[in-house]
N, C-alpha and C. Protein backbone atom coordinates (compact mmCIF):
# COMPACT_ATOMS: atom_id res chain seq x y z
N UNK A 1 25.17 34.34 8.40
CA UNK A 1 23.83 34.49 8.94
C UNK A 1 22.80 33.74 8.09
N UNK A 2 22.73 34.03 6.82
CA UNK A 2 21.85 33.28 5.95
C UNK A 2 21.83 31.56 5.71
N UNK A 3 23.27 31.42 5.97
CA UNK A 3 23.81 29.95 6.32
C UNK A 3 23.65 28.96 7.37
N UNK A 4 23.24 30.23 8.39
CA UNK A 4 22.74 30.02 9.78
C UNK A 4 21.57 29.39 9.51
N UNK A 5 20.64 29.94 9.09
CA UNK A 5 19.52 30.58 8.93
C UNK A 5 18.65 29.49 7.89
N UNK A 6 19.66 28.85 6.84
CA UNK A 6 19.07 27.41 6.17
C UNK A 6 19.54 26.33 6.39
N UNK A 7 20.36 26.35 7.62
CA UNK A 7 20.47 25.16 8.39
C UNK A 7 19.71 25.06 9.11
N UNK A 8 19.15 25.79 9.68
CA UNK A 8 18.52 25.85 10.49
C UNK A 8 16.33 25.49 10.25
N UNK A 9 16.71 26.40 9.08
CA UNK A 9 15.02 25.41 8.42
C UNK A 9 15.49 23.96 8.09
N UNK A 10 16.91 23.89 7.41
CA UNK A 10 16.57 22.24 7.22
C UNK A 10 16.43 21.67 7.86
N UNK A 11 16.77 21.64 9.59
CA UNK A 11 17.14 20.51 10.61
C UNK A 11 15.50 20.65 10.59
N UNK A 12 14.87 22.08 10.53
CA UNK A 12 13.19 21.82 10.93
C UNK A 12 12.66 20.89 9.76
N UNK A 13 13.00 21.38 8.79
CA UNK A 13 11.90 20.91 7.74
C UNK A 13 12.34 18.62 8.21
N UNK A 14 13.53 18.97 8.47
CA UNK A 14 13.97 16.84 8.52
C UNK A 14 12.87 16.35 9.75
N UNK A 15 12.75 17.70 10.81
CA UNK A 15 12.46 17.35 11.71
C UNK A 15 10.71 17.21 11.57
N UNK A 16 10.42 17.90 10.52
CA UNK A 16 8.77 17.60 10.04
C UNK A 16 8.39 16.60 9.51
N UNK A 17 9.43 16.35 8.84
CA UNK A 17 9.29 15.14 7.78
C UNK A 17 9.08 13.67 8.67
N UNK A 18 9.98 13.60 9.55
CA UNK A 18 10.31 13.11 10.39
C UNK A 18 9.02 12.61 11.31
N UNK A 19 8.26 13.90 11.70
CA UNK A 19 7.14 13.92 12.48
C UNK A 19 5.48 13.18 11.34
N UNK A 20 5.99 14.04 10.01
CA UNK A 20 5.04 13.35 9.16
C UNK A 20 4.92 11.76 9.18
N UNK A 21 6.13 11.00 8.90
CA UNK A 21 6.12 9.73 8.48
C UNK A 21 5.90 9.20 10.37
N UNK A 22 5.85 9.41 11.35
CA UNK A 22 5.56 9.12 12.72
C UNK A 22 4.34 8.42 12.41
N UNK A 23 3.39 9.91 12.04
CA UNK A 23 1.81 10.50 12.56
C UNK A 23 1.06 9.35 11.49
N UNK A 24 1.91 8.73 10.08
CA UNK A 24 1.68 8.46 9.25
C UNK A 24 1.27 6.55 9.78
N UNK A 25 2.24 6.61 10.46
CA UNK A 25 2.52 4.76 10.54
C UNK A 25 1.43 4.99 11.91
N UNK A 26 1.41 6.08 12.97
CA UNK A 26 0.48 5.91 13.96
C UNK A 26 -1.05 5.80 13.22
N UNK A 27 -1.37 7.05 12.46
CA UNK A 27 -2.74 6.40 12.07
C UNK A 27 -2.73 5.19 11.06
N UNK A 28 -1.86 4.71 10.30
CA UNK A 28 -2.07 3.31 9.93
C UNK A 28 -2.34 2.20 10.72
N UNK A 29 -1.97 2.51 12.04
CA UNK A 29 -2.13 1.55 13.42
C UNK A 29 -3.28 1.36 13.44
N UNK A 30 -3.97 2.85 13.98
CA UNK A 30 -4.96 3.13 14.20
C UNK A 30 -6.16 2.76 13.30
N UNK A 31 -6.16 2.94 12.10
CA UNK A 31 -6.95 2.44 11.29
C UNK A 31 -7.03 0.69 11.85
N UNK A 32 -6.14 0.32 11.76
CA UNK A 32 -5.85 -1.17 11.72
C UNK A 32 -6.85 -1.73 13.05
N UNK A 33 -6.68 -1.10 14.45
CA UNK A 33 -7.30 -1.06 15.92
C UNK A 33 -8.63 -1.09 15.14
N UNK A 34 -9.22 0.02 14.34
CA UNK A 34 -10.55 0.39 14.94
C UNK A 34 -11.60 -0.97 13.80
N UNK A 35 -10.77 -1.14 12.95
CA UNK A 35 -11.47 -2.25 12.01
C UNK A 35 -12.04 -3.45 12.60
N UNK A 36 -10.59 -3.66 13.52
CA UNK A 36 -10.81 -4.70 14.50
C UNK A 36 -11.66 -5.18 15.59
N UNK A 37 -12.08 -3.84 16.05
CA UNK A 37 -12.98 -3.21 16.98
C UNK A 37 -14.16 -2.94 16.53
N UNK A 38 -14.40 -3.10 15.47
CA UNK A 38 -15.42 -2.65 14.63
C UNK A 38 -15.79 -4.08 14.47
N UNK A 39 -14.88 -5.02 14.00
CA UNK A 39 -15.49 -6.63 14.23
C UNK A 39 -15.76 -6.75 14.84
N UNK A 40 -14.52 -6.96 16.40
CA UNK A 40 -14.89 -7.67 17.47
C UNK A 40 -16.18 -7.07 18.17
N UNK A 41 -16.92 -5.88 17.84
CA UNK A 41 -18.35 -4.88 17.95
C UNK A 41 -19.38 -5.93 17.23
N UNK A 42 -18.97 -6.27 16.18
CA UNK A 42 -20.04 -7.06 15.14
C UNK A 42 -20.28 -8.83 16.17
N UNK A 43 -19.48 -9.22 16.19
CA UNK A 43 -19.67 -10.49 16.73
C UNK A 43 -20.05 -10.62 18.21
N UNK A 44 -19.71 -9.45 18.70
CA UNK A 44 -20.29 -9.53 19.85
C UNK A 44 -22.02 -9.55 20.30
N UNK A 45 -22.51 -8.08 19.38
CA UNK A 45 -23.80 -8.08 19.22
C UNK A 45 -24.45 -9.44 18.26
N UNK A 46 -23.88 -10.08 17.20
CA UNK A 46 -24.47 -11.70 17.01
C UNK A 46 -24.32 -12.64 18.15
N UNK A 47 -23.38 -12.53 19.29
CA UNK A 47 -23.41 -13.76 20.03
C UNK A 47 -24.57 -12.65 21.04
N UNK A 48 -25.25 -11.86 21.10
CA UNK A 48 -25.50 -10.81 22.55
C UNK A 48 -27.18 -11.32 21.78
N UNK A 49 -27.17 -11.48 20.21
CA UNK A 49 -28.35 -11.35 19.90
C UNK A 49 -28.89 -13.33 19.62
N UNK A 50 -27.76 -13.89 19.48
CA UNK A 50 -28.33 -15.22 19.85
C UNK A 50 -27.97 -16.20 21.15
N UNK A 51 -27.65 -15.58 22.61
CA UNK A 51 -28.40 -15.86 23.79
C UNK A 51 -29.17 -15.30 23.94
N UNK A 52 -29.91 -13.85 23.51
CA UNK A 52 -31.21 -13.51 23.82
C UNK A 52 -32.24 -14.50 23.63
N UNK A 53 -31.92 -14.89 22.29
CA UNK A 53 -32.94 -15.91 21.80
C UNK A 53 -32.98 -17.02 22.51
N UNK A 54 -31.66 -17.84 23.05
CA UNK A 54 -31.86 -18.85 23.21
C UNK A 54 -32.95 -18.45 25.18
N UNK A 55 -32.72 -17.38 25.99
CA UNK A 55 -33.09 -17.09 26.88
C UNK A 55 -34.68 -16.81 26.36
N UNK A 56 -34.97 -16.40 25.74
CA UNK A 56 -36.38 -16.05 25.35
C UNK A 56 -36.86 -17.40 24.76
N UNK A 57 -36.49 -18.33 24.62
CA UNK A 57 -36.84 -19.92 24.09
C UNK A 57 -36.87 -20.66 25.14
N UNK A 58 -35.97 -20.17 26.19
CA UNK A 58 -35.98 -21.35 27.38
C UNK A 58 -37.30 -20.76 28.39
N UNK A 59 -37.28 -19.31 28.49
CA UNK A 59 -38.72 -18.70 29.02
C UNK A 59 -39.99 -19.42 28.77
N UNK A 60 -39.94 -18.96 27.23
CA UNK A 60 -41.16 -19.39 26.63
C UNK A 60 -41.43 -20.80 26.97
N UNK A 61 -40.20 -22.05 27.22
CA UNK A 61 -40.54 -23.33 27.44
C UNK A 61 -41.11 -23.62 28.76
N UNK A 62 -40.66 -22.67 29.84
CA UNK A 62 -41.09 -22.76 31.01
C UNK A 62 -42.10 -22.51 31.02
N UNK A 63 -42.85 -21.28 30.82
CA UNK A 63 -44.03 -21.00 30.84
C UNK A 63 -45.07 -21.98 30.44
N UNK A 64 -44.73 -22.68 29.23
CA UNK A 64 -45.58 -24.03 28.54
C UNK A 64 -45.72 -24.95 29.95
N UNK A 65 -44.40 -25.16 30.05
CA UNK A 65 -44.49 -26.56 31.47
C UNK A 65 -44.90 -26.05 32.99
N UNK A 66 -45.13 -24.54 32.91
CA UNK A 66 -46.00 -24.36 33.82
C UNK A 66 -47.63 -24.50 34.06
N UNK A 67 -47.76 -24.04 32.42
CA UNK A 67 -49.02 -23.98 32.31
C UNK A 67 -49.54 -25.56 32.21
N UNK A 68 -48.99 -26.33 31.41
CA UNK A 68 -49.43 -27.82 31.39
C UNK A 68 -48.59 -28.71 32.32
N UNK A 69 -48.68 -28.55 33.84
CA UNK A 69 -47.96 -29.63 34.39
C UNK A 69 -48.23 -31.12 34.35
């Protein structure tokens, strides 16, 4: 029974261990995704923030060549 009984935690405890080193390499993934995402976030808002400009430059030019035809 007792023999039973610590075979039976070991298969659990392999089977934790098991689950540990999973959960371990998944959030290493994960870390890895969100860094990335966290760039591809950064460069997006620099390219989002220089066509604004270039749209607010081409405005502003129109307006000039409206006003002075």
């Amino acid at each position: 029974m007792l023999e039973q009984n610590l075979k039976r935690l070991e298969v659990r405890v392999d089977d934790l261990i098991h689950i540990v080193a999973l959960l371990k390499e998944e959030n290493k993934s994960l870390r890895v995704k969100q860094e990335n995402l966290v760039s591809e976030r950064a460069e997006l808002i620099e390219k989002t923030e220089l066509a604004k400009s270039r749209v607010e430059a081409m405005i502003s030019r129109l307006k000039s060549m409206e006003a002075n035809p």
